[in-house]
N, C-alpha and C. Protein backbone atom coordinates (compact mmCIF):
# COMPACT_ATOMS: atom_id res chain seq x y z
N UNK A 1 161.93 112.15 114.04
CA UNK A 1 161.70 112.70 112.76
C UNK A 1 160.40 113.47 112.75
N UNK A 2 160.54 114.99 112.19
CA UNK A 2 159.01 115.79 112.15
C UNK A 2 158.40 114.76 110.89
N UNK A 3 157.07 115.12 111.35
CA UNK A 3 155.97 114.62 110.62
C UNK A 3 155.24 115.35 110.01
N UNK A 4 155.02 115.03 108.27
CA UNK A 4 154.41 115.69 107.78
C UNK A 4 152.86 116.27 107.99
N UNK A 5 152.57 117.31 108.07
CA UNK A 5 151.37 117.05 108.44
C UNK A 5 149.89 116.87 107.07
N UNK A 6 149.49 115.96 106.41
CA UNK A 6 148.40 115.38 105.09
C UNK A 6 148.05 117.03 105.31
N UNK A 7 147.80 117.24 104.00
CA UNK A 7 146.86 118.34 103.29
C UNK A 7 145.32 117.99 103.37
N UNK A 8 144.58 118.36 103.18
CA UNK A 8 143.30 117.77 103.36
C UNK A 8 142.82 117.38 102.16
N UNK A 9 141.93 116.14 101.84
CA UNK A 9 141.68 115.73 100.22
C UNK A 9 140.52 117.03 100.34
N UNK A 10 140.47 117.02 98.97
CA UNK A 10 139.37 118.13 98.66
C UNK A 10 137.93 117.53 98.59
N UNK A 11 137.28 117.95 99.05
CA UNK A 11 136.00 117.10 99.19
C UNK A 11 135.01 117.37 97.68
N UNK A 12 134.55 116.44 97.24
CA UNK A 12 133.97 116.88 96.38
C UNK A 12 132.84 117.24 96.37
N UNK A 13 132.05 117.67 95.50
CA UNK A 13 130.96 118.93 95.66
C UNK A 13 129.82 117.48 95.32
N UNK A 14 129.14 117.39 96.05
CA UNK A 14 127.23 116.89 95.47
C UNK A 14 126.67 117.59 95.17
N UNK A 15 125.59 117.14 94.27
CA UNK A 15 124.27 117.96 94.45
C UNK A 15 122.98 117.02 94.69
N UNK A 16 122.02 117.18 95.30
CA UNK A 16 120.70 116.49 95.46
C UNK A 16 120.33 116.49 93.82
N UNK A 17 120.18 115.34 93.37
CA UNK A 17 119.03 115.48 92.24
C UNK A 17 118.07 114.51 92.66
N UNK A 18 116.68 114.97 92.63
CA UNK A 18 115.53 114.15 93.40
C UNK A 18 114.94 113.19 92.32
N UNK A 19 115.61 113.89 90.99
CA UNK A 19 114.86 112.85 90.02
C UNK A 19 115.87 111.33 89.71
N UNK A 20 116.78 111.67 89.70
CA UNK A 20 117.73 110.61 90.02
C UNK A 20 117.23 109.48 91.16
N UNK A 21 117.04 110.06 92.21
CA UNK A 21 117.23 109.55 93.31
C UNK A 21 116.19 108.58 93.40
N UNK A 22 114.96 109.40 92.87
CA UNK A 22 113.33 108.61 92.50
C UNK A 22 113.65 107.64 91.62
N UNK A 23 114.33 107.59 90.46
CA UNK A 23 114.58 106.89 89.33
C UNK A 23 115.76 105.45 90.14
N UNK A 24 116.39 105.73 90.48
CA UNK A 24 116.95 105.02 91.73
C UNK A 24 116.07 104.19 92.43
N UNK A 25 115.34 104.71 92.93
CA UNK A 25 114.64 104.19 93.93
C UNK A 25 113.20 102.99 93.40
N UNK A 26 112.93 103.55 91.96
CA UNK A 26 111.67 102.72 91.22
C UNK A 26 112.63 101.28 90.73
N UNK A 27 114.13 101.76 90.02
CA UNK A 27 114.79 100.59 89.31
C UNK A 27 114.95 99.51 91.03
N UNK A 28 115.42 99.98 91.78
CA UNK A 28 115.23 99.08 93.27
C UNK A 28 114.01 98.42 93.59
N UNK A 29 112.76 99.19 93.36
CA UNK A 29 111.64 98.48 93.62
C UNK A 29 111.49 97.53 92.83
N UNK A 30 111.55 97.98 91.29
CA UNK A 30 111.60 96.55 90.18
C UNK A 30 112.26 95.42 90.51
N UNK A 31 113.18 95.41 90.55
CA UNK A 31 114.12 94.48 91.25
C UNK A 31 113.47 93.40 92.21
N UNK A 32 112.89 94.02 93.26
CA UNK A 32 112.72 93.36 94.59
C UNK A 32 111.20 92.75 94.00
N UNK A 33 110.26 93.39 93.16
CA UNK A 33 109.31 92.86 92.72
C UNK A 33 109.60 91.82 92.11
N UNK A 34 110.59 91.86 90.93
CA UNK A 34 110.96 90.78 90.57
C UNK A 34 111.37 89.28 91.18
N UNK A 35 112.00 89.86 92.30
CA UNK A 35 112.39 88.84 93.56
C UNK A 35 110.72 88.13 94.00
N UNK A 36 110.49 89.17 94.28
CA UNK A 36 109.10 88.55 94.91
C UNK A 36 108.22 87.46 94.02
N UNK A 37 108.26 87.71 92.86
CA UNK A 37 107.27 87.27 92.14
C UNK A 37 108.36 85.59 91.23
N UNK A 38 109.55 85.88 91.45
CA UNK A 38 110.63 84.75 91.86
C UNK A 38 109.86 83.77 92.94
N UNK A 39 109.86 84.12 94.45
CA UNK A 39 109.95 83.35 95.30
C UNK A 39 108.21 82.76 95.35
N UNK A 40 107.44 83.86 95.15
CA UNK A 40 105.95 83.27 94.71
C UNK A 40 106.02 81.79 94.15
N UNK A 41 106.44 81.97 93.01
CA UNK A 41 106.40 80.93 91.73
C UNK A 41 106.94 79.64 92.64
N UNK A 42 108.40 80.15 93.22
CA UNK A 42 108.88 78.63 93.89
C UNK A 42 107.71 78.09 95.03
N UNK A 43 107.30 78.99 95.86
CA UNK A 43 106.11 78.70 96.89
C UNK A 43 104.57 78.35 96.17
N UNK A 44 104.55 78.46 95.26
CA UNK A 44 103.27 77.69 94.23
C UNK A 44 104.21 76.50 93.44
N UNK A 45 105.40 76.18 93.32
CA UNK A 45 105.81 75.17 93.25
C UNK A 45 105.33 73.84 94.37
N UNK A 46 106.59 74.37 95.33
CA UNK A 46 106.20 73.63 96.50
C UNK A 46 104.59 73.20 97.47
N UNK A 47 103.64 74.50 96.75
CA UNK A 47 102.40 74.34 97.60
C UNK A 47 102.14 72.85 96.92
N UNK A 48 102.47 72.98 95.57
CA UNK A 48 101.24 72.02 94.47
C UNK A 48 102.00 70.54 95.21
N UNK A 49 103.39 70.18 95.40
CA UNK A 49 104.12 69.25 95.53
C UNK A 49 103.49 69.06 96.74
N UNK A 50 103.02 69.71 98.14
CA UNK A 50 102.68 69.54 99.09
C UNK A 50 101.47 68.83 98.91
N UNK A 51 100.60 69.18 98.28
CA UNK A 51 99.16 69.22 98.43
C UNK A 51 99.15 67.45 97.57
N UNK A 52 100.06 67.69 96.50
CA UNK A 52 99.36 66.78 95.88
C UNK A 52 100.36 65.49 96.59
N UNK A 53 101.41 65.18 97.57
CA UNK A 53 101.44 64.62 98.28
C UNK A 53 100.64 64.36 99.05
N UNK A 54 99.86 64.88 99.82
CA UNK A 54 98.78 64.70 100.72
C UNK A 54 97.61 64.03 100.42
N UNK A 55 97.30 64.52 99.01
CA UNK A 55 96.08 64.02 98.37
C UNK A 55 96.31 62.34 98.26
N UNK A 56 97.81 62.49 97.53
CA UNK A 56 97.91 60.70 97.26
C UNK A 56 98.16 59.79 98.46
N UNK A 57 98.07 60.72 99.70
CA UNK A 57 97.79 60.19 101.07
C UNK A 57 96.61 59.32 101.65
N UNK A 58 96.23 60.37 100.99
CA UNK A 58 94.41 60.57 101.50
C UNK A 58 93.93 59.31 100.34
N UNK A 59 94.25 59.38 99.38
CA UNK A 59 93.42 58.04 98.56
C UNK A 59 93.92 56.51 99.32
N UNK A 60 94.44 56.35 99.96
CA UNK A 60 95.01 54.83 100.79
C UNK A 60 93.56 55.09 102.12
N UNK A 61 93.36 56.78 102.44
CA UNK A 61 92.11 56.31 103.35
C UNK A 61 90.88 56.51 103.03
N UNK A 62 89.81 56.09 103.32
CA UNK A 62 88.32 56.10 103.07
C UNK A 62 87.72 57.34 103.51
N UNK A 63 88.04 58.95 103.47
CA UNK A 63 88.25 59.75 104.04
C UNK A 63 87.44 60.69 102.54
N UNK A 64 86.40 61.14 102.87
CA UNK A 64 86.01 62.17 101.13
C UNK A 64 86.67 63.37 101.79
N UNK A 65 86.46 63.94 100.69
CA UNK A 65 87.03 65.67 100.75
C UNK A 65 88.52 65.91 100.07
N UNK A 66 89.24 65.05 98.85
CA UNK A 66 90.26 65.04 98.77
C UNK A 66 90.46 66.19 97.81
N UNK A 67 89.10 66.72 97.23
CA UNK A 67 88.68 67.62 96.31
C UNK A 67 89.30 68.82 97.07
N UNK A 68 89.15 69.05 98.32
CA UNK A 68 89.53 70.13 98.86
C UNK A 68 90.81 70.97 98.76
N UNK A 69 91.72 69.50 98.23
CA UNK A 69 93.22 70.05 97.96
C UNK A 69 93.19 70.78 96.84
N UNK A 70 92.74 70.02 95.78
CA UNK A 70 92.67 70.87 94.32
C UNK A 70 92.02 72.26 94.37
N UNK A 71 90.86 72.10 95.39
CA UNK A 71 90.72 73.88 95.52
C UNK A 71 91.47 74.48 96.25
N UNK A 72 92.60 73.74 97.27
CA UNK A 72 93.28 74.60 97.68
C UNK A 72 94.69 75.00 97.03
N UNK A 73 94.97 74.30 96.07
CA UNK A 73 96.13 74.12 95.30
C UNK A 73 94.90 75.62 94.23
N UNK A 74 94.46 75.62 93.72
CA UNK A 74 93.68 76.36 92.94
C UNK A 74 93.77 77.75 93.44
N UNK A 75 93.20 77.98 94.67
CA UNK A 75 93.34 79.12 95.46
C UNK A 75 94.81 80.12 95.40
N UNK A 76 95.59 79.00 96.43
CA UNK A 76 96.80 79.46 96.68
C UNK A 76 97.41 80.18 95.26
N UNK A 77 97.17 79.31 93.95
CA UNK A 77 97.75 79.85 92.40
C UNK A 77 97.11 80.98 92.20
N UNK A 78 95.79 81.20 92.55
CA UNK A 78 94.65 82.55 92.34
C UNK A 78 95.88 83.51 92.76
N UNK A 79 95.94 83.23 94.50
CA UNK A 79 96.17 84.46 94.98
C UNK A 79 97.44 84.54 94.78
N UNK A 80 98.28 84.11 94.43
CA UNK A 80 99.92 84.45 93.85
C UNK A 80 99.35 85.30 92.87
N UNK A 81 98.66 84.98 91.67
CA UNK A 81 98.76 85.61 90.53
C UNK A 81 98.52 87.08 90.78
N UNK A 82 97.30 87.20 91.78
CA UNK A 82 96.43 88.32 92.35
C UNK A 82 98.01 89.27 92.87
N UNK A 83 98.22 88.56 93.49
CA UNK A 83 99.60 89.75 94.38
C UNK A 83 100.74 89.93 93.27
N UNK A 84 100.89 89.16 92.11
CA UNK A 84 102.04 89.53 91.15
C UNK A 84 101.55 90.71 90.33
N UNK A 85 99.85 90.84 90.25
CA UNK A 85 99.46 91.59 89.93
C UNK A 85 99.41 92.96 90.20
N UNK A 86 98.96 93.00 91.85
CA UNK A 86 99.14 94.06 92.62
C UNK A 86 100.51 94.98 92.76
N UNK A 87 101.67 93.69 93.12
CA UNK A 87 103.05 94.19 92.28
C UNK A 87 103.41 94.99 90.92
N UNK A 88 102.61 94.33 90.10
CA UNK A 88 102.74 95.07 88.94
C UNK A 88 102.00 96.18 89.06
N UNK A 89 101.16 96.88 89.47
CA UNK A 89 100.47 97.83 89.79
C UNK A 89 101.42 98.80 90.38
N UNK A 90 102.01 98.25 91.30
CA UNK A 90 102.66 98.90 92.74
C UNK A 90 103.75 99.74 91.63
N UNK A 91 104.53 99.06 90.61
CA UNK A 91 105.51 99.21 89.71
C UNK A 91 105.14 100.63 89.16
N UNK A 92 104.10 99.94 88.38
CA UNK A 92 103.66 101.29 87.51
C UNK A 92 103.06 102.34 88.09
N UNK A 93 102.31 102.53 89.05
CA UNK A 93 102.19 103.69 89.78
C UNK A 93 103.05 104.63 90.04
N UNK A 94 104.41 103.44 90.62
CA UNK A 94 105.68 104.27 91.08
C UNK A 94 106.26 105.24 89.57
N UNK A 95 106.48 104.38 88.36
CA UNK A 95 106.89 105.05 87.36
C UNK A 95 106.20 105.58 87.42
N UNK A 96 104.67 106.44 87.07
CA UNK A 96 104.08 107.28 86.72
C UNK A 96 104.46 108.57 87.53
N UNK A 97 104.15 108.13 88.65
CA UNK A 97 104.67 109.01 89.48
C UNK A 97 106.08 110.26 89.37
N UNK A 98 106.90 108.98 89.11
CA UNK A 98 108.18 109.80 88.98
C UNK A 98 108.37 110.45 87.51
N UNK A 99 107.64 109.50 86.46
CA UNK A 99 107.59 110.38 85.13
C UNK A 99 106.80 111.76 85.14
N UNK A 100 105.86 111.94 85.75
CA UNK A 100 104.96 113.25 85.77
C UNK A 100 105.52 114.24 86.59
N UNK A 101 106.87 113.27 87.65
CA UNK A 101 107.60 114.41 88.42
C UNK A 101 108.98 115.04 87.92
N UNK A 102 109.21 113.95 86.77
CA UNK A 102 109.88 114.84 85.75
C UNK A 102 109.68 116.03 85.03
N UNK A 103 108.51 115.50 84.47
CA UNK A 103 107.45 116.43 83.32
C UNK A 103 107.47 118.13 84.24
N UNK A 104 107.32 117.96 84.99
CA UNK A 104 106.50 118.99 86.42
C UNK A 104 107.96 119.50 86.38
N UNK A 105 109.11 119.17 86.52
CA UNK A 105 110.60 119.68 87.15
C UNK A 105 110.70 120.04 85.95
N UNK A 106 110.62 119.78 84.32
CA UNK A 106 110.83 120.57 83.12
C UNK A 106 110.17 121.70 82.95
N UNK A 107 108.74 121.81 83.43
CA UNK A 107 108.10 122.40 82.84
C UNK A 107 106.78 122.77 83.84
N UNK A 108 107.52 123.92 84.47
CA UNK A 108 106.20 123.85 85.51
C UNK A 108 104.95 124.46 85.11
N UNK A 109 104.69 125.08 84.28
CA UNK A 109 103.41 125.34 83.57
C UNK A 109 102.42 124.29 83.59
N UNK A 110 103.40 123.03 83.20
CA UNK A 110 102.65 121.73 82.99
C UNK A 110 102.07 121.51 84.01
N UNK A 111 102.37 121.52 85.36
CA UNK A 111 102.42 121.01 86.78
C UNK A 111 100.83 120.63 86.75
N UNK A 112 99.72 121.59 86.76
CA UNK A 112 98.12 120.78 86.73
C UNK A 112 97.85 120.11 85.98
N UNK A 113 98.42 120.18 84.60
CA UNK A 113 97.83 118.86 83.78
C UNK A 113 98.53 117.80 84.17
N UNK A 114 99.53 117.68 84.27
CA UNK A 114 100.36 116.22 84.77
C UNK A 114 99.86 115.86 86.33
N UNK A 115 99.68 116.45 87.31
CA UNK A 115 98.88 115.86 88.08
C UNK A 115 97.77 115.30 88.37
N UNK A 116 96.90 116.55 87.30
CA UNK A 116 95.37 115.69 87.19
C UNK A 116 95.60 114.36 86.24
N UNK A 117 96.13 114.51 85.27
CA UNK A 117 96.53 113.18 84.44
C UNK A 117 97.17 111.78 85.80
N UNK A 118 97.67 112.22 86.46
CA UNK A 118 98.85 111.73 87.27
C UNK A 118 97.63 110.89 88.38
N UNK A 119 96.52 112.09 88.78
CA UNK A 119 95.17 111.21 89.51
C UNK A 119 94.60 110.77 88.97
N UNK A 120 94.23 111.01 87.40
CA UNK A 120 93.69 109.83 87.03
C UNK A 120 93.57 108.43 86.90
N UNK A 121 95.24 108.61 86.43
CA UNK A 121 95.99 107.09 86.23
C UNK A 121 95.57 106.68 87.32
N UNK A 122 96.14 107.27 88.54
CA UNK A 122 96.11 106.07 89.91
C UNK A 122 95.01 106.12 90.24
N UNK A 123 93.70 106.66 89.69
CA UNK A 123 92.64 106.07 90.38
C UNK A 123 91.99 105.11 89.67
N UNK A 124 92.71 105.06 88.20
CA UNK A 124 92.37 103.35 87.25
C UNK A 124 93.07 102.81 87.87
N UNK A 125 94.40 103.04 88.32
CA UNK A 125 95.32 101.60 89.04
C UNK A 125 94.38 100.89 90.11
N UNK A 126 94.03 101.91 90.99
CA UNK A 126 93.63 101.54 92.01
C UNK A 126 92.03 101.05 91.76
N UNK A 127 91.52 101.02 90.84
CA UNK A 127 90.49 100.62 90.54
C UNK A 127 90.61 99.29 89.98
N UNK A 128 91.70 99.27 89.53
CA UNK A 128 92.03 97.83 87.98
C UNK A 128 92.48 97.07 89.74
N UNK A 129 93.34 97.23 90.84
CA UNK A 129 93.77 96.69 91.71
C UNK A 129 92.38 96.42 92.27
N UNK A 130 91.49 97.11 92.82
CA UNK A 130 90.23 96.49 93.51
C UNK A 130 89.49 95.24 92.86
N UNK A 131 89.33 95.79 91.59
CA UNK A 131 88.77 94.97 90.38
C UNK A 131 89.43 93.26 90.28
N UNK A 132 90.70 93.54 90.45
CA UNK A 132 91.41 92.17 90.49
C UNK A 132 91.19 91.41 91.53
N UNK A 133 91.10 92.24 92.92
CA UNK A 133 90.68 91.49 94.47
C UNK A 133 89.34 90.61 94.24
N UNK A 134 88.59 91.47 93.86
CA UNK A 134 86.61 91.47 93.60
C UNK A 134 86.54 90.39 92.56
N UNK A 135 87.90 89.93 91.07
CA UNK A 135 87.85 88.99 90.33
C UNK A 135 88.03 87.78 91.22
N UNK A 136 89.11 87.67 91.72
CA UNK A 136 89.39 87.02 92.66
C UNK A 136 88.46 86.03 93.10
N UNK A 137 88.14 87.24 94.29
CA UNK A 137 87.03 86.32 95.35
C UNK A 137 86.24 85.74 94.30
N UNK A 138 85.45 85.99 93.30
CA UNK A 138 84.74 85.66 92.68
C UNK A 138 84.92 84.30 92.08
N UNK A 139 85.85 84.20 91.65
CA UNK A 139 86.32 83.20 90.88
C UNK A 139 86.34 82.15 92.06
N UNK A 140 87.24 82.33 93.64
CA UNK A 140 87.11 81.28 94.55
C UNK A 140 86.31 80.53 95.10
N UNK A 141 84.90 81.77 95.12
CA UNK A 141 83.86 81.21 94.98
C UNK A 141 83.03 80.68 94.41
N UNK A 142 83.40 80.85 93.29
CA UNK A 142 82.57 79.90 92.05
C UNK A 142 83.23 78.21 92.21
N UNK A 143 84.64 78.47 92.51
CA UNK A 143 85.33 76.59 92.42
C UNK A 143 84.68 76.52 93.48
N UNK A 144 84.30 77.03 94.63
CA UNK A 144 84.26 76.13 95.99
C UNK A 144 82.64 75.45 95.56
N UNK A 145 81.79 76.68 95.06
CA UNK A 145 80.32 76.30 94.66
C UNK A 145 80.42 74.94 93.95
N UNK A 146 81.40 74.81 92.83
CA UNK A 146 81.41 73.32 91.60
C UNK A 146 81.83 72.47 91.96
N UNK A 147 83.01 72.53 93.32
CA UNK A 147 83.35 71.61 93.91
C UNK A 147 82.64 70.86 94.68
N UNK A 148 81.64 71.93 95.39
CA UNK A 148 80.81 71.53 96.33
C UNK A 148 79.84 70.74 95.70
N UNK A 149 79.47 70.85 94.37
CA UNK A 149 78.33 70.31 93.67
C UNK A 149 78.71 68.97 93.12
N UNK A 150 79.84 68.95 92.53
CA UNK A 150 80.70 67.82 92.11
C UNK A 150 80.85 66.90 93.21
N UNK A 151 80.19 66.66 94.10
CA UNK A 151 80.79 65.99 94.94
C UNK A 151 79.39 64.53 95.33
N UNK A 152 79.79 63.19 95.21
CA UNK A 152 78.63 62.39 95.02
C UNK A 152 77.57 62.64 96.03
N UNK A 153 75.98 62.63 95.81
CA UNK A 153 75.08 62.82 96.04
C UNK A 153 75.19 64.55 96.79
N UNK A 154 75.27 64.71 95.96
CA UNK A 154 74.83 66.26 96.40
C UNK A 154 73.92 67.12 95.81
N UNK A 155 74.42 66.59 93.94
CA UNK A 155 73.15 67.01 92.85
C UNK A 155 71.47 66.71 93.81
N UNK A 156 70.49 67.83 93.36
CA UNK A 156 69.42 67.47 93.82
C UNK A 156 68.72 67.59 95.33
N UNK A 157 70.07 68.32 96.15
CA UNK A 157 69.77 67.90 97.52
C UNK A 157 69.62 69.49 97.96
N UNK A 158 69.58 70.09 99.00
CA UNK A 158 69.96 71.28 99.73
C UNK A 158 71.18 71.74 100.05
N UNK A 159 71.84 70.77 99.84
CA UNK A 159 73.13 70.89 99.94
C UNK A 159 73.79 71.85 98.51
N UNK A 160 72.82 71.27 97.19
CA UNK A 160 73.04 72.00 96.40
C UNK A 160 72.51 73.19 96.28
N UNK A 161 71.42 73.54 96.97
CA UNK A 161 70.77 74.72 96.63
C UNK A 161 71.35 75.85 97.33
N UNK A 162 71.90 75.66 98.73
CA UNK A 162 72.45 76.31 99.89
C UNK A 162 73.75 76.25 98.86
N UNK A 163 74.89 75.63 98.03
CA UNK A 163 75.78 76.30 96.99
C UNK A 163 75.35 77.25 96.10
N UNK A 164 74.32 77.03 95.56
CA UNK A 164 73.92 77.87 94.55
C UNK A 164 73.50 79.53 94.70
N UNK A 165 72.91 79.67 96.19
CA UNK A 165 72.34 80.51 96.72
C UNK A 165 73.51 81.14 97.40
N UNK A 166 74.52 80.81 98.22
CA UNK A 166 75.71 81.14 98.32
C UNK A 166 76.36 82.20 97.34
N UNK A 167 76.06 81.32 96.27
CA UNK A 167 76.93 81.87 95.00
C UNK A 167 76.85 82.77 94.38
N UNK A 168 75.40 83.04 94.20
CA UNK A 168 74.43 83.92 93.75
C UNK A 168 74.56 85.63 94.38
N UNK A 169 74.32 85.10 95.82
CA UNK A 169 74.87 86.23 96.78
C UNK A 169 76.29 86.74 96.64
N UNK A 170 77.25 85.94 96.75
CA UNK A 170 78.77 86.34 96.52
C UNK A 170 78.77 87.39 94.72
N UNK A 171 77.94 86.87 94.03
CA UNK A 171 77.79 87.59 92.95
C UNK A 171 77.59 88.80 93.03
N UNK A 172 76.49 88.81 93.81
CA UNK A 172 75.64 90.08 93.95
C UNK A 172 76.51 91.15 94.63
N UNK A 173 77.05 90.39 95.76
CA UNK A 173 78.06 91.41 96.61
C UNK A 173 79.45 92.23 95.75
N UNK A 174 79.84 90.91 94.83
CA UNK A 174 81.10 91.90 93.98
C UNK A 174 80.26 92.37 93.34
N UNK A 175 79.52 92.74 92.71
CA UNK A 175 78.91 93.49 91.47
C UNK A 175 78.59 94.72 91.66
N UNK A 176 77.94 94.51 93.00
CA UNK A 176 77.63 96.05 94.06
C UNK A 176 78.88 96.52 94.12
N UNK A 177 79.84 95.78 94.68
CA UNK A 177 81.08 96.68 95.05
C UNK A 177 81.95 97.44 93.79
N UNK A 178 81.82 96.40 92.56
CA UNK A 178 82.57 97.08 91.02
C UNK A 178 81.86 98.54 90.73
N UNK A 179 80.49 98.34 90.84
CA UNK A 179 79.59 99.11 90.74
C UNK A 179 80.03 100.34 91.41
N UNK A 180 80.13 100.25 92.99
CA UNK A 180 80.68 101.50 94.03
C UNK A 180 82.47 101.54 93.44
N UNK A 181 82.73 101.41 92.89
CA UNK A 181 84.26 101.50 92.57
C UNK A 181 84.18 102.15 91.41
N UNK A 182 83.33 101.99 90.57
CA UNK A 182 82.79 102.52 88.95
C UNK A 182 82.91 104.07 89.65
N UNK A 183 81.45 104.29 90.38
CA UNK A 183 81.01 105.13 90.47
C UNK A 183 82.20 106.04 91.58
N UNK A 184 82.68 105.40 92.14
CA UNK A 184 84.17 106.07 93.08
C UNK A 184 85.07 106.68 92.12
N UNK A 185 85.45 105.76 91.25
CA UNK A 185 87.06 106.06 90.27
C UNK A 185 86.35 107.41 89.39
N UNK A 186 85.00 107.62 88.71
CA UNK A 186 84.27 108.54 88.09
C UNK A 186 84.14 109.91 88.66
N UNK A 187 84.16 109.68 90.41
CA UNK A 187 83.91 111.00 90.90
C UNK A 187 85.82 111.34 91.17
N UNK A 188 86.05 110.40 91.59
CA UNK A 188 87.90 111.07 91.84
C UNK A 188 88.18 111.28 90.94
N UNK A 189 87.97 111.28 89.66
CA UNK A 189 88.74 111.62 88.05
C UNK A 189 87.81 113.10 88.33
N UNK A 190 86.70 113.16 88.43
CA UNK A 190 86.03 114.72 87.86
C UNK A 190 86.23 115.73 88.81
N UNK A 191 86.76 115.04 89.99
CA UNK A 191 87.46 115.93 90.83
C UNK A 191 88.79 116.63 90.64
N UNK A 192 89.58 115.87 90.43
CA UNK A 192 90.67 116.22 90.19
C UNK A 192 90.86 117.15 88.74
N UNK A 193 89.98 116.73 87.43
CA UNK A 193 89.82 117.91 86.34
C UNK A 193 89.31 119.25 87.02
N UNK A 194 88.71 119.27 88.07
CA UNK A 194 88.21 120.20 88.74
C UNK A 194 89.00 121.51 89.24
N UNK A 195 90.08 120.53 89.46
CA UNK A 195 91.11 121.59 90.93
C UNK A 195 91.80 122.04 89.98
């Protein structure tokens, strides 16, 4: 028997749309942030269940330092929050991005103000993101300093002063650095009104 020979399906026509594709691509990132900041939460679950197993370990032995867990249970919660943060950053950058690359595809007249607007934003993101690192440390170092002080016979000793002086310094160091970040995010904004 001859055989018919298929017609060919008609292929259908695409077109690239890049704003789609971006818009695509940010609702995907949300998503996976979301995931992330999901599996965080369960892994600051489990840290605290770990730790504070251990701790009620440690009270059966004559062993000090059990304080150490609570700052490390403390920590570990810091820096989750710190990276859900950074996530959220990561988020909104991306939208901005793709909203100003809308704006720019409507209306290209617009194209320098939406970019310089567009560097501004991300050099507050990226400033509010440093700012959060620099909160951070700060804060870790302040529990380790109270912990360290909290701890019997230490009030009064060198032991306390070598915390205090520690601390003092760690101060000094983020303050300098907010300071160089001030003065960073100030010159990349007057640059970019510039161009």
């Amino acid at each position: 028997m001859p055989t018919k020979a298929k017609s060919p399906k008609p292929q259908a026509e695409s077109t690239f749309c890049p704003t789609e594709l971006a818009t695509l691509f940010n609702k995907g990132l949300e998503r996976i942030v979301e995931a992330s900041k999901t599996s965080m939460d369960l892994a600051v679950e489990q840290n605290t269940e770990v730790l504070a197993s251990y701790k009620k370990a440690m009270k059966a032995l004559p062993i000090p330092g059990a304080f150490l867990f609570d700052l490390a249970d403390q920590a570990f919660e810091g820096f989750v929050t710190l990276q859900k943060n950074l996530l959220d950053l990561a988020v909104e950058q991306s939208t901005a991005v793709i909203q100003a690359s809308k704006e720019i595809v409507q209306d290209t007249s617009k194209a320098k103000v939406e970019i310089t607007e567009l560097v501004k934003k991300s050099a507050d993101r990226t400033a509010a993101a440093q700012k959060s690192v620099l909160e951070f440390a700060t804060t870790q170092s302040k529990a380790l300093s109270d912990a360290v002080k909290q701890q019997p016979g230490v009030i009064g000793t060198p032991v306390e002063a070598v915390a205090d002086s520690v601390q003092r310094g760690v101060d000094t160091v983020i303050a300098a650095q907010k300071d160089v970040m001030d003065v960073a995010t100030k010159n990349w904004k007057a640059r970019a009104a510039k161009a």
